[in-house]
Protein backbone atom coordinates (compact mmCIF):
# COMPACT_ATOMS: atom_id res chain seq x y z
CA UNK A 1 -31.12 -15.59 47.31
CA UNK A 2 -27.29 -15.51 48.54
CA UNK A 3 -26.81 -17.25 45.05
CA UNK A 4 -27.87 -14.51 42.73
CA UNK A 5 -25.13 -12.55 44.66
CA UNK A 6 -21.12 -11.15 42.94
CA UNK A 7 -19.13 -8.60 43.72
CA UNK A 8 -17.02 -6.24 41.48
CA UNK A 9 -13.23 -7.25 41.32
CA UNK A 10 -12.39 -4.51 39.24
CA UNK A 11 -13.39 -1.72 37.14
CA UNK A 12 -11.61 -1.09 33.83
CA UNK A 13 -14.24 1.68 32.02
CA UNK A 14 -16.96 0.44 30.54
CA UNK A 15 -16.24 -3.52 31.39
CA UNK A 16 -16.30 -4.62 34.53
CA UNK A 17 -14.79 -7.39 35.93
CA UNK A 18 -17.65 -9.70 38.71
CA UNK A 19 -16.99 -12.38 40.64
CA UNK A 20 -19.49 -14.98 41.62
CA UNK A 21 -18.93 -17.73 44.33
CA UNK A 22 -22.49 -19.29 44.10
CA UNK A 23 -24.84 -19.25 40.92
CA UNK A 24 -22.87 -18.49 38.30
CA UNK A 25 -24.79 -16.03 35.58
CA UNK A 26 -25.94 -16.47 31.55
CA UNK A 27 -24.79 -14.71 28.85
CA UNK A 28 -26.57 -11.53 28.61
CA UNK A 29 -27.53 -11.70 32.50
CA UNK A 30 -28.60 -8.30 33.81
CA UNK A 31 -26.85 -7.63 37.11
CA UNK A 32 -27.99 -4.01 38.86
CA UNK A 33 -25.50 -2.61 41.95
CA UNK A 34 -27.48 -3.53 45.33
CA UNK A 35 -27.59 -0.38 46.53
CA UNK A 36 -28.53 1.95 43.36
CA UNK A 37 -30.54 -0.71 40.72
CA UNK A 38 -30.11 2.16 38.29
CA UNK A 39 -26.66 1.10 37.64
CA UNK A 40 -26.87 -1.97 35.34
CA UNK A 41 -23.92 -4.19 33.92
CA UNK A 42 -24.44 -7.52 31.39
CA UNK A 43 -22.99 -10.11 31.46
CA UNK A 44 -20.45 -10.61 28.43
CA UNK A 45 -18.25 -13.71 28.52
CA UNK A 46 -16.30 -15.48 31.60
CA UNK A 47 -13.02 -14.09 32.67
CA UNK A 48 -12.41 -16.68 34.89
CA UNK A 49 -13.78 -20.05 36.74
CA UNK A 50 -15.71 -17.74 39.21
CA UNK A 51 -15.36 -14.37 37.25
CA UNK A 52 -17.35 -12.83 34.54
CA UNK A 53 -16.43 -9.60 32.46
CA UNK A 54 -19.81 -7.60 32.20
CA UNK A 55 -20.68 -4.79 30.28
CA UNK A 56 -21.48 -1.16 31.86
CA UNK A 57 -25.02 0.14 30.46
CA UNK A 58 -25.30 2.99 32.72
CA UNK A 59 -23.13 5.77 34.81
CA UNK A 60 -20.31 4.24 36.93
CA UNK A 61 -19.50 6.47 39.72
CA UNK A 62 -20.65 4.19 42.53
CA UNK A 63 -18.93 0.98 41.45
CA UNK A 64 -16.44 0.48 43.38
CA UNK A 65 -14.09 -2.73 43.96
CA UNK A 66 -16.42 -5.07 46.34
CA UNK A 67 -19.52 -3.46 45.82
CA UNK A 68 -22.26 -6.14 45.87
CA UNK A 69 -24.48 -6.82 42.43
CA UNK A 70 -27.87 -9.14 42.07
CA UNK A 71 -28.19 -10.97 39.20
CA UNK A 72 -32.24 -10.29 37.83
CA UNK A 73 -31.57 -13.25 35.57
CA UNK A 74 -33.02 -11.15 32.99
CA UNK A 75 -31.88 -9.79 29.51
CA UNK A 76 -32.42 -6.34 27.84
CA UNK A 77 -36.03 -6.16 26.52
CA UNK A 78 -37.72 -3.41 24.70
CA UNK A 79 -41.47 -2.77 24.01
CA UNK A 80 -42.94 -4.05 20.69
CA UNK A 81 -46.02 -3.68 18.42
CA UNK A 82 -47.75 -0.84 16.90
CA UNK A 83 -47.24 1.40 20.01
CA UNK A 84 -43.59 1.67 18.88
CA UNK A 85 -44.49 3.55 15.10
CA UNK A 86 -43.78 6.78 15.82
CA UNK A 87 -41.78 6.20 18.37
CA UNK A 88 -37.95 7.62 19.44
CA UNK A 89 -36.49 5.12 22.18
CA UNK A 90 -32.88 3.98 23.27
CA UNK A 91 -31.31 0.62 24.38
CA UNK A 92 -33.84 -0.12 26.90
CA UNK A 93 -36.92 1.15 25.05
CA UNK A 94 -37.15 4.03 27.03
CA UNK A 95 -38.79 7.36 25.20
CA UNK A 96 -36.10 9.72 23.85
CA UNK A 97 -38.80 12.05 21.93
CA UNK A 98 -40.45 14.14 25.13
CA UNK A 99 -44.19 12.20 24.24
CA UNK A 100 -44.65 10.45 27.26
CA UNK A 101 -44.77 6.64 28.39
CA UNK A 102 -44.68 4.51 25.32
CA UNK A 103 -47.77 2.56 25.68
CA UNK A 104 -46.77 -1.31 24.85
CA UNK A 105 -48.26 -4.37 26.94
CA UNK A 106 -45.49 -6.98 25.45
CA UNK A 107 -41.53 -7.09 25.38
CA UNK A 108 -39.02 -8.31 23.41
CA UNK A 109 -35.52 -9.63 24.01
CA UNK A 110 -32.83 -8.19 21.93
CA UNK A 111 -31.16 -11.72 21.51
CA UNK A 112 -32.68 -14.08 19.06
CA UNK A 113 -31.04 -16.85 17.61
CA UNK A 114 -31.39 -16.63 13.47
CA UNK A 115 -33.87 -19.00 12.27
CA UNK A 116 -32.80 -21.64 9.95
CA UNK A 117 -32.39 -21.82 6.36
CA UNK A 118 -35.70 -23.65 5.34
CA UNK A 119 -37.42 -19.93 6.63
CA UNK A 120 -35.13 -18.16 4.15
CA UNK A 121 -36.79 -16.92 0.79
CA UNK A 122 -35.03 -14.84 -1.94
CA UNK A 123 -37.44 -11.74 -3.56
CA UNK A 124 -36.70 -11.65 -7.40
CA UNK A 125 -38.90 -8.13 -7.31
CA UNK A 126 -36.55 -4.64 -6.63
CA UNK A 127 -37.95 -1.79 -4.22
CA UNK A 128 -37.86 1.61 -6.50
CA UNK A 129 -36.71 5.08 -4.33
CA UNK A 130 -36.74 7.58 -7.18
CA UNK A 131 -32.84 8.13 -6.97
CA UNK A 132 -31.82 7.44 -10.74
CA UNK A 133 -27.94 6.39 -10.02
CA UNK A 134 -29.17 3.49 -7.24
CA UNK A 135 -32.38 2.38 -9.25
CA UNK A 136 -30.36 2.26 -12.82
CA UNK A 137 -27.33 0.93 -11.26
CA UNK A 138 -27.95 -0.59 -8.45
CA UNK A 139 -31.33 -1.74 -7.99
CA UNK A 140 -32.70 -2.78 -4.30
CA UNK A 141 -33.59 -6.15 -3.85
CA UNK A 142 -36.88 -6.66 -2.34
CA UNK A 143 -35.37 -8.51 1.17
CA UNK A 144 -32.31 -7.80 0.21
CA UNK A 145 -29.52 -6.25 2.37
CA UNK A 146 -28.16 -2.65 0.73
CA UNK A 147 -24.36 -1.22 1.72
CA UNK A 148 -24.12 2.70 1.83
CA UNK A 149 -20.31 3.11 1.34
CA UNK A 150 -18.38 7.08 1.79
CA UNK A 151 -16.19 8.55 3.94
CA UNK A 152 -16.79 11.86 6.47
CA UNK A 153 -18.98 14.61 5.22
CA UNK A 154 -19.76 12.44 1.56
CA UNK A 155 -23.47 12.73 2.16
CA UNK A 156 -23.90 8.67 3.66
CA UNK A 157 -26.86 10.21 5.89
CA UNK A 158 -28.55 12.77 3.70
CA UNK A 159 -28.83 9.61 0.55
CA UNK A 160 -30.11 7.44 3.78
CA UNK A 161 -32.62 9.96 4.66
CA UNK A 162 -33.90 10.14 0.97
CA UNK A 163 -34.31 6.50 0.70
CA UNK A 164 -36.34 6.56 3.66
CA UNK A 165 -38.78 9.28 2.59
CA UNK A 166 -39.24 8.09 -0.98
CA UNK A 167 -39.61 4.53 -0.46
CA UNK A 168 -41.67 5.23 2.88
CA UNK A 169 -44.10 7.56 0.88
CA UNK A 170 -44.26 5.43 -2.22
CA UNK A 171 -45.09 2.45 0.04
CA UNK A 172 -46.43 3.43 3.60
CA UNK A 173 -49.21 1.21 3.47
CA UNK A 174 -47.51 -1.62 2.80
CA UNK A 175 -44.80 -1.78 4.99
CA UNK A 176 -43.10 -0.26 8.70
CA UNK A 177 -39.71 1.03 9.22
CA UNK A 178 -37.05 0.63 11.89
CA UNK A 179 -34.06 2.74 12.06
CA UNK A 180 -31.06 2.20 14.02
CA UNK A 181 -28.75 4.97 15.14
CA UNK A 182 -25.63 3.52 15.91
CA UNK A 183 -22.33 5.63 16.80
CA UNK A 184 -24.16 8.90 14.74
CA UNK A 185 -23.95 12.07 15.73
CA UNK A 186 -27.55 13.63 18.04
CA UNK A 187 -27.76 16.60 15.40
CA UNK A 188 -28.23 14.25 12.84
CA UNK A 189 -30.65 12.43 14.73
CA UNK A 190 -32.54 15.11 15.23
CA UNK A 191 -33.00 16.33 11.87
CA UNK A 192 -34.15 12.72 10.49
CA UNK A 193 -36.73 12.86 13.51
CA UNK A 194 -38.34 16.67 11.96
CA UNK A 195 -37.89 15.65 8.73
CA UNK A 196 -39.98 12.61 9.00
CA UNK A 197 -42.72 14.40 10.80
CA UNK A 198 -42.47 17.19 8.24
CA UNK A 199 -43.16 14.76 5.57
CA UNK A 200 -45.52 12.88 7.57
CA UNK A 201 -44.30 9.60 7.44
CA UNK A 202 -42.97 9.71 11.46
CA UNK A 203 -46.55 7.63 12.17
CA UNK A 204 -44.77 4.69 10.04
CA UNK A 205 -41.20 4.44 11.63
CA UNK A 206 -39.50 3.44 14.99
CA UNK A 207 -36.21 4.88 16.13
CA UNK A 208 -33.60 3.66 18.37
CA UNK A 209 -30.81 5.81 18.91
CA UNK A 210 -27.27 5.01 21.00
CA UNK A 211 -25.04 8.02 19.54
CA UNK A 212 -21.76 9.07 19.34
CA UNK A 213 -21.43 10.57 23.04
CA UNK A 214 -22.74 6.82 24.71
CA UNK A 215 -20.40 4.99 26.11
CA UNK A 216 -19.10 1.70 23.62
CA UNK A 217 -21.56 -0.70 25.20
CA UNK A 218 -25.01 1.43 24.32
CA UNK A 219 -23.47 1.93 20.68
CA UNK A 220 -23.10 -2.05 20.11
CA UNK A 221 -26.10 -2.94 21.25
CA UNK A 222 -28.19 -0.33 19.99
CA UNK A 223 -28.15 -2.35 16.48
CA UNK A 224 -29.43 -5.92 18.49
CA UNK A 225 -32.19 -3.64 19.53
CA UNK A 226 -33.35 -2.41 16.42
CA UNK A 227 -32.96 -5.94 14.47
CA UNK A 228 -35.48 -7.54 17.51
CA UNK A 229 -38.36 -4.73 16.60
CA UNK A 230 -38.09 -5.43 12.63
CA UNK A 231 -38.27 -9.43 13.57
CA UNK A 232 -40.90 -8.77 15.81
CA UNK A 233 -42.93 -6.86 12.65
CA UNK A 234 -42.32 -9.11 10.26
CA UNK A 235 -42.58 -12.28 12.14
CA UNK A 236 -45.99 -11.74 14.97
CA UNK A 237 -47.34 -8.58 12.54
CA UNK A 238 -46.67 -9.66 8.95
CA UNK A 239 -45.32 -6.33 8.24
CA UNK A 240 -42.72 -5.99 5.53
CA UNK A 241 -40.24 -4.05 6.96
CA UNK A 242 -37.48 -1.61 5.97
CA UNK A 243 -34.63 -1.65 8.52
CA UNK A 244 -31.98 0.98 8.67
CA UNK A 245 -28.83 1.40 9.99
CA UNK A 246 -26.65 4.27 10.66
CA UNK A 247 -23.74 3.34 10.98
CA UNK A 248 -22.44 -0.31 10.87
CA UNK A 249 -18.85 0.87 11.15
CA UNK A 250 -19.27 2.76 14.19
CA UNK A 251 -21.20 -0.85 15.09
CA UNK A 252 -17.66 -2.16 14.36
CA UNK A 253 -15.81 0.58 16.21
CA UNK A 254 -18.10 -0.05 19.65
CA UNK A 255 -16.96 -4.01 19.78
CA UNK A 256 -13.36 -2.68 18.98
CA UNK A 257 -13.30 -0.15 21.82
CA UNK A 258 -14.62 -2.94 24.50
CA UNK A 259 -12.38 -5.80 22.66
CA UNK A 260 -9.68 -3.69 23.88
CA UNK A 261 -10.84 -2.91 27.27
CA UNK A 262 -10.89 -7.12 27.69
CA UNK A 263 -7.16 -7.47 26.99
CA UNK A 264 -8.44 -9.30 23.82
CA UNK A 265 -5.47 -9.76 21.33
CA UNK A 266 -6.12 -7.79 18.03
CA UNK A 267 -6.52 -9.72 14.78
CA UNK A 268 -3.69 -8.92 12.18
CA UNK A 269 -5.99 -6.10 10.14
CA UNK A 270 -5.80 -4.15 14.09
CA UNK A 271 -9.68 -4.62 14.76
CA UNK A 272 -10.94 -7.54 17.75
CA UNK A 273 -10.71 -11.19 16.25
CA UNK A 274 -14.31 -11.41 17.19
CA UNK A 275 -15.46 -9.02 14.57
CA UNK A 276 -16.55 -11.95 11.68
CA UNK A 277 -18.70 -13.35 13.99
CA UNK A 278 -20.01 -9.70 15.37
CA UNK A 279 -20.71 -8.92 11.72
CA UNK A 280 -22.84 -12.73 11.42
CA UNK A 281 -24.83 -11.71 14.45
CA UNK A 282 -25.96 -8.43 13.29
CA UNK A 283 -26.42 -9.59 9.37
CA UNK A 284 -28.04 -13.34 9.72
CA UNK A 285 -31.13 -12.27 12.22
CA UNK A 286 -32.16 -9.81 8.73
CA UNK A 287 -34.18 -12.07 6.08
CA UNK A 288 -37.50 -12.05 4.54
CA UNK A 289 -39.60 -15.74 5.31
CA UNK A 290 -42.27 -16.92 2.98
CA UNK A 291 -44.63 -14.25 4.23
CA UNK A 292 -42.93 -11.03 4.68
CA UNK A 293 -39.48 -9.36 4.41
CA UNK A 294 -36.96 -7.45 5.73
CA UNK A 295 -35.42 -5.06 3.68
CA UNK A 296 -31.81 -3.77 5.00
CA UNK A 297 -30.22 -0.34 4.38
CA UNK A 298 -26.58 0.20 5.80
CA UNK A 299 -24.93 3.61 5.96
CA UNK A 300 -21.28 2.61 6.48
CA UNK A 301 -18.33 5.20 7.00
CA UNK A 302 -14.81 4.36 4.97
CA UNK A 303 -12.44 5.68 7.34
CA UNK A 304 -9.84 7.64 5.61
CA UNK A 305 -11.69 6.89 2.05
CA UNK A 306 -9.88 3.57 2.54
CA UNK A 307 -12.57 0.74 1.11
CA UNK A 308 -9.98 -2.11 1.78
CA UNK A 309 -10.04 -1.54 5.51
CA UNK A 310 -10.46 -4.56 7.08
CA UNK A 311 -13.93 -3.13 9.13
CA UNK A 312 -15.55 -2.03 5.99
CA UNK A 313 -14.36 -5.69 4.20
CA UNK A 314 -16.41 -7.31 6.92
CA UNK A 315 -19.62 -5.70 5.68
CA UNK A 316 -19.52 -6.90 2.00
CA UNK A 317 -20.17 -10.32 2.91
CA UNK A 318 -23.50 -9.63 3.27
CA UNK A 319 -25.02 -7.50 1.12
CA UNK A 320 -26.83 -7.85 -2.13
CA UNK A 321 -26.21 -4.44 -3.25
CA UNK A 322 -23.83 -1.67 -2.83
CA UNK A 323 -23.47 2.07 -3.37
CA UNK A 324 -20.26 3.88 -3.29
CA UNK A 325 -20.23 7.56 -2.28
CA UNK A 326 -17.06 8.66 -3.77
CA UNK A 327 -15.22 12.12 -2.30
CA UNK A 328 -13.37 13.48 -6.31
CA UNK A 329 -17.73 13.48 -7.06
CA UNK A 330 -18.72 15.10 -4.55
CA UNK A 331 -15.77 17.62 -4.60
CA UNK A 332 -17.21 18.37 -8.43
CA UNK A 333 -20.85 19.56 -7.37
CA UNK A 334 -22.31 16.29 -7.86
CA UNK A 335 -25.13 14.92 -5.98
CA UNK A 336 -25.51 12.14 -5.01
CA UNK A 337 -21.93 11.55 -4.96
CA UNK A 338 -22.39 7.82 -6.43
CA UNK A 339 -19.72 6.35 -8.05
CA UNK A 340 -21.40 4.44 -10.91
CA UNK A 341 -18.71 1.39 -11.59
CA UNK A 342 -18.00 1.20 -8.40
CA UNK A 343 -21.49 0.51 -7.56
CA UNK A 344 -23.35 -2.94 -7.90
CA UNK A 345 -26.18 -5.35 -7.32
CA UNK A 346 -27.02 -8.20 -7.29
CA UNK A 347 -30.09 -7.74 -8.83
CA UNK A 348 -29.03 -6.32 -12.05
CA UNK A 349 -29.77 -9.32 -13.64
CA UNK A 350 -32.44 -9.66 -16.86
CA UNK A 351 -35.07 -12.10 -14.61
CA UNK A 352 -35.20 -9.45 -12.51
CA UNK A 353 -34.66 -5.92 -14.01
CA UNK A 354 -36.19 -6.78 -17.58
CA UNK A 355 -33.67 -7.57 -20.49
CA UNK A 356 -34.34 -3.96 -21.55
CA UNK A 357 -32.87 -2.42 -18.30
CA UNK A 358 -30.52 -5.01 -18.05
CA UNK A 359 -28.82 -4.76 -21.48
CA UNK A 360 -29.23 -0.81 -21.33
CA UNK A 361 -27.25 -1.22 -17.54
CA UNK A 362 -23.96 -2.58 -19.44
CA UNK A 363 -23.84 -0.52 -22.03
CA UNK A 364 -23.63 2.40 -19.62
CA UNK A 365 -21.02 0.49 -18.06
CA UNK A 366 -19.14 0.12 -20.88
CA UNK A 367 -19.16 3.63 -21.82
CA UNK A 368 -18.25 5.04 -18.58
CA UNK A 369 -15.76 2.42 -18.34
CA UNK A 370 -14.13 3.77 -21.77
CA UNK A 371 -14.45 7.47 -20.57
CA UNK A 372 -12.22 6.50 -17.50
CA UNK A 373 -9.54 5.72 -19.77
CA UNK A 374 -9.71 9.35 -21.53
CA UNK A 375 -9.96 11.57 -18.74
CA UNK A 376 -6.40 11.21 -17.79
CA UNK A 377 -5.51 12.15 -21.74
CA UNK A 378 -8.49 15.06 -21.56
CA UNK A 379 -7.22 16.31 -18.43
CA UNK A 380 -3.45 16.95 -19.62
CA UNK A 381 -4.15 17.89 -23.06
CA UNK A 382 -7.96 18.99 -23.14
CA UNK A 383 -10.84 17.45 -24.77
CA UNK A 384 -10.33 19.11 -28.22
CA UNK A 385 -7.43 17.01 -28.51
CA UNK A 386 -8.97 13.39 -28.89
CA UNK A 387 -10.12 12.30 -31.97
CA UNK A 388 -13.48 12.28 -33.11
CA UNK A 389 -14.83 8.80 -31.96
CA UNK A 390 -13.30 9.72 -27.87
CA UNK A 391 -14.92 13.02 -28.02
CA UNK A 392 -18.10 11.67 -28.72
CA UNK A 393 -17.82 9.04 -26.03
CA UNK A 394 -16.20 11.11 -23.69
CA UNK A 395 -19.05 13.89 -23.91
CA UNK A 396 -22.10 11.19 -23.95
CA UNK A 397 -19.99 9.90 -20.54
CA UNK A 398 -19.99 13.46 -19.46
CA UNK A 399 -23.78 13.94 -20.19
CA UNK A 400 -24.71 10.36 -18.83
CA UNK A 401 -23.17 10.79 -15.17
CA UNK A 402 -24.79 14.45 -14.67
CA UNK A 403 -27.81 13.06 -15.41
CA UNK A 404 -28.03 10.87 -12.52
CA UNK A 405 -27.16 13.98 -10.54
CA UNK A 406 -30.45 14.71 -8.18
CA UNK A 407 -32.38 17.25 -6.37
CA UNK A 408 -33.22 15.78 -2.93
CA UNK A 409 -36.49 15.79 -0.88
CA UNK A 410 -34.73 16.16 2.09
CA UNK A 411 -32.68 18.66 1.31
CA UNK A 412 -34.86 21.59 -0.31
CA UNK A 413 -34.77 24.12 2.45
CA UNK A 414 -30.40 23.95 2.19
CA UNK A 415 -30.35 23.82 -2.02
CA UNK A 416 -33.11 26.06 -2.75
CA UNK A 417 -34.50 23.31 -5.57
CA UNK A 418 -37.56 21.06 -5.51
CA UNK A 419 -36.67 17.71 -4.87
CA UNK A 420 -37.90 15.03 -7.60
CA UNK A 421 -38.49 11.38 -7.42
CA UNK A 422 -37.93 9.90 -10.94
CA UNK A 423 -39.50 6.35 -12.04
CA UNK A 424 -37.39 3.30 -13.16
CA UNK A 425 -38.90 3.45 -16.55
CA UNK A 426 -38.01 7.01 -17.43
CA UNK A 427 -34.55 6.61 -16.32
CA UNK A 428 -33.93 3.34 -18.72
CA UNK A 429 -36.02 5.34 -21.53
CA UNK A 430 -33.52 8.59 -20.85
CA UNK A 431 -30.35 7.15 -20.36
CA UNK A 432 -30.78 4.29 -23.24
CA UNK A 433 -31.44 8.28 -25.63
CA UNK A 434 -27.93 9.44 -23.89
CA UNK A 435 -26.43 6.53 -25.38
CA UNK A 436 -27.93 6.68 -28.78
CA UNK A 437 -26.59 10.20 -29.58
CA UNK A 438 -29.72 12.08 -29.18
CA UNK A 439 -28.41 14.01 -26.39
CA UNK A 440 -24.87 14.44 -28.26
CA UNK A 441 -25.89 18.35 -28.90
CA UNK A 442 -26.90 19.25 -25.39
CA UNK A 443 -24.91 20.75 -22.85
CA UNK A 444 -23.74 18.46 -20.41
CA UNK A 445 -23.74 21.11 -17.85
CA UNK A 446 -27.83 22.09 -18.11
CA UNK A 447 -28.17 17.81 -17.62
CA UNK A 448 -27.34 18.51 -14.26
CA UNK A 449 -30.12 18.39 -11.43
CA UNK A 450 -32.46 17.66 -13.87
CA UNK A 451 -34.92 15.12 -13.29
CA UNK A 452 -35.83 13.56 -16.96
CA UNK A 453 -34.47 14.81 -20.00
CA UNK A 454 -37.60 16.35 -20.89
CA UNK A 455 -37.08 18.96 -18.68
CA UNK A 456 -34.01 20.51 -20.55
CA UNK A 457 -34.24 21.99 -24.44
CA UNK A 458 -32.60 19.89 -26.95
């Protein structure tokens, strides 16, 4: 038993530095302070021969240099199966949500290794949610992995929280949800957790949340937690599964703080060198198999509207799809605050989308790409100055991009209007009108919020 015994050489916030003499630990060991076992560490990587830096998953006032710790040669686990749906839970699958015990016979680890490739299928079907800008623009790939891109206060959470509800109503049958709190703030928690009871689709969704006031080590592996419930549905369940994530920057952030806190020398962007392969780990456990899938929604904050920082570059990698929340839109009164070019998939293809939708897509494209290059002219000299042609291209632009303005579900009680969820096939049918000049008499302004164009007198 001696064996299973370290002792703490130093303590340097959240990491702490153990050194063991016999048995030396695993990865991902679970070590707990011999005299108070509700003070756990992990183990992280080796510091030295005999030394280990270990991770701090609980309070810290009684470590102390010397103090003894027992290795349980165990690794974080956290209850699975349908006794989770419904469910609010943290790192260790311990209720958050004031309903008691959760009731689940088997755990999980949080550390899988990804399967390999000849497990991996690729969906050629899109998921619809009823937001016109991400179904017209950028369609979800069934299985696919989806990037939520904005800076602060852009509406990155509120677009989330749609998704969730629309595709969650349109499809609660079919499929659970996990979503991962990572890093956000416990207001916004909160208000997810009521509005998916208010809409009654709590009974369908799991929620782990390590937020913003947990110390680094909770935040990172808050997202391992949520990725081993969503394997554990789709692979001993058959569930599909839609996984969220909110937010894989502050994911990012976490390994950053603790990269620090291990003397670790930065990489040349300024975040840990480790971060690629961080990234990997979180990404390549998410795929659909031959069976089911896992679908992958990632809210991920642009810090300082920068998109070429090197944390949010690490993301793109990944994803089959991404939407850019853009601050100048959301400024002007438009929700959701997509930008349209910037935004993309890779599913916007004609095998996949329908030559119709496809072929409509780039024309759109192509005349919001030309209005670009007139605003700058409208702006200095106003729009009764271009010439015929521009004017009619820059008002169908105009009309085109408050169109796939929205009234949100989630939002009704703040904006006073009745959400709408708006098919695939009447967006393509209104938009491909927009850009055959039936719409060229309308005011753009009365296109806004609506949710087809039938609503609005032509």
């Amino acid at each position: 038993m001696e064996e299973n015994f370290g002792r703490v050489k130093q303590v340097k916030g959240t990491v702490v530095e153990v050194e063991f003499l016999g048995e030396k630990p695993k990865i991902h060991d679970l070590l707990v302070l011999q005299e108070d076992p509700t003070i756990i560490l992990e183990v992280h990587t080796s510091a030295t021969s005999n030394s280990f830096y270990c991770f701090n998953l609980s309070h810290s006032h009684k470590l102390h240099r010397g103090a003894v710790l027992i290795n349980t040669k165990r690794t974080i686990e956290i209850p699975v199966g349908k006794e989770v749906l419904g469910r609010v839970m943290n790192l260790f699958g311990e209720p958050l949500d004031d309903q008691g015990a959760i009731a689940a016979t088997t755990k999980k680890s949080i550390y899988n290794e990804a399967s390999g490739f000849d497990t991996v299928v690729v969906s050629k079907e899109i998921i619809p949610t009823g937001i016109k800008a991400i179904d017209f623009f950028s369609p979800i790939p069934k299985g696919g992995k989806i990037g939520i891109f904005g800076g602060a206060g852009v509406g990155k959470t509120i677009l989330l929280t749609e998704i969730i509800h629309n595709i969650v109503n349109q499809n609660e049958s079919e499929s659970v949800s996990v979503f991962t709190g990572v890093g956000e703030r416990v207001r916004e928690g909160q208000e997810l957790y009521e509005a998916l009871a208010e809409n009654d689709v709590l009974k369908y969704v799991s929620l782990f949340y390590g937020t913003m006031g947990e110390n680094a080590t909770i935040r990172f592996k808050t997202a391992l937690a949520g990725i081993s419930l969503a394997e554990y549905f789709r692979d001993v369940m058959k569930k599909n599964v839609l996984f969220f994530v909110d937010n894989v920057y502050r994911f990012a952030q976490a390994g950053y703080e603790l990269s620090m806190l291990m003397n670790t020398i930065p990489s040349e962007g300024g975040y840990q060198p480790t971060l690629p392969s961080e990234m990997a780990v979180l990404h390549e456990r998410l795929f659909s198999t031959l069976t089911n899938n896992i679908t992958t929604f990632e809210a991920i904050y642009v810090p300082s509207d920068d998109m070429q920082d090197n944390g949010v570059q690490s993301v793109f990698t990944y994803l089959d799809a991404n939407i850019v929340l853009s601050r100048n839109i959301y400024q002007e009164g438009r929700y959701p605050a997509i930008e349209l070019l910037s935004s993309s998939s890779s599913a916007l293809k004609p095998d996949i989308v329908g030559e119709v939708h496809s072929k409509t897509a780039l024309k759109a494209q192509q005349l919001l790409k030309k209005s670009a290059s007139l605003e700058r002219i409208a702006s200095l000299i106003g729009e009764s100055e271009l010439n015929e042609k521009d004017k009619i291209i820059y008002k169908r632009a105009t009309i085109l991009k408050n169109y796939m303005t929205q009234s949100f579900f989630v939002t009704e009680a703040q904006s006073g209007r009745k959400g709408a969820y708006v098919g695939l096939a009447d967006t393509v049918t209104d938009v491909l009108a927009i850009l055959d000049g039936e719409y060229d008499e309308a005011d753009p302004y009365k296109v806004r919020g609506v949710g087809t164009l039938k609503e609005i007198a032509q």
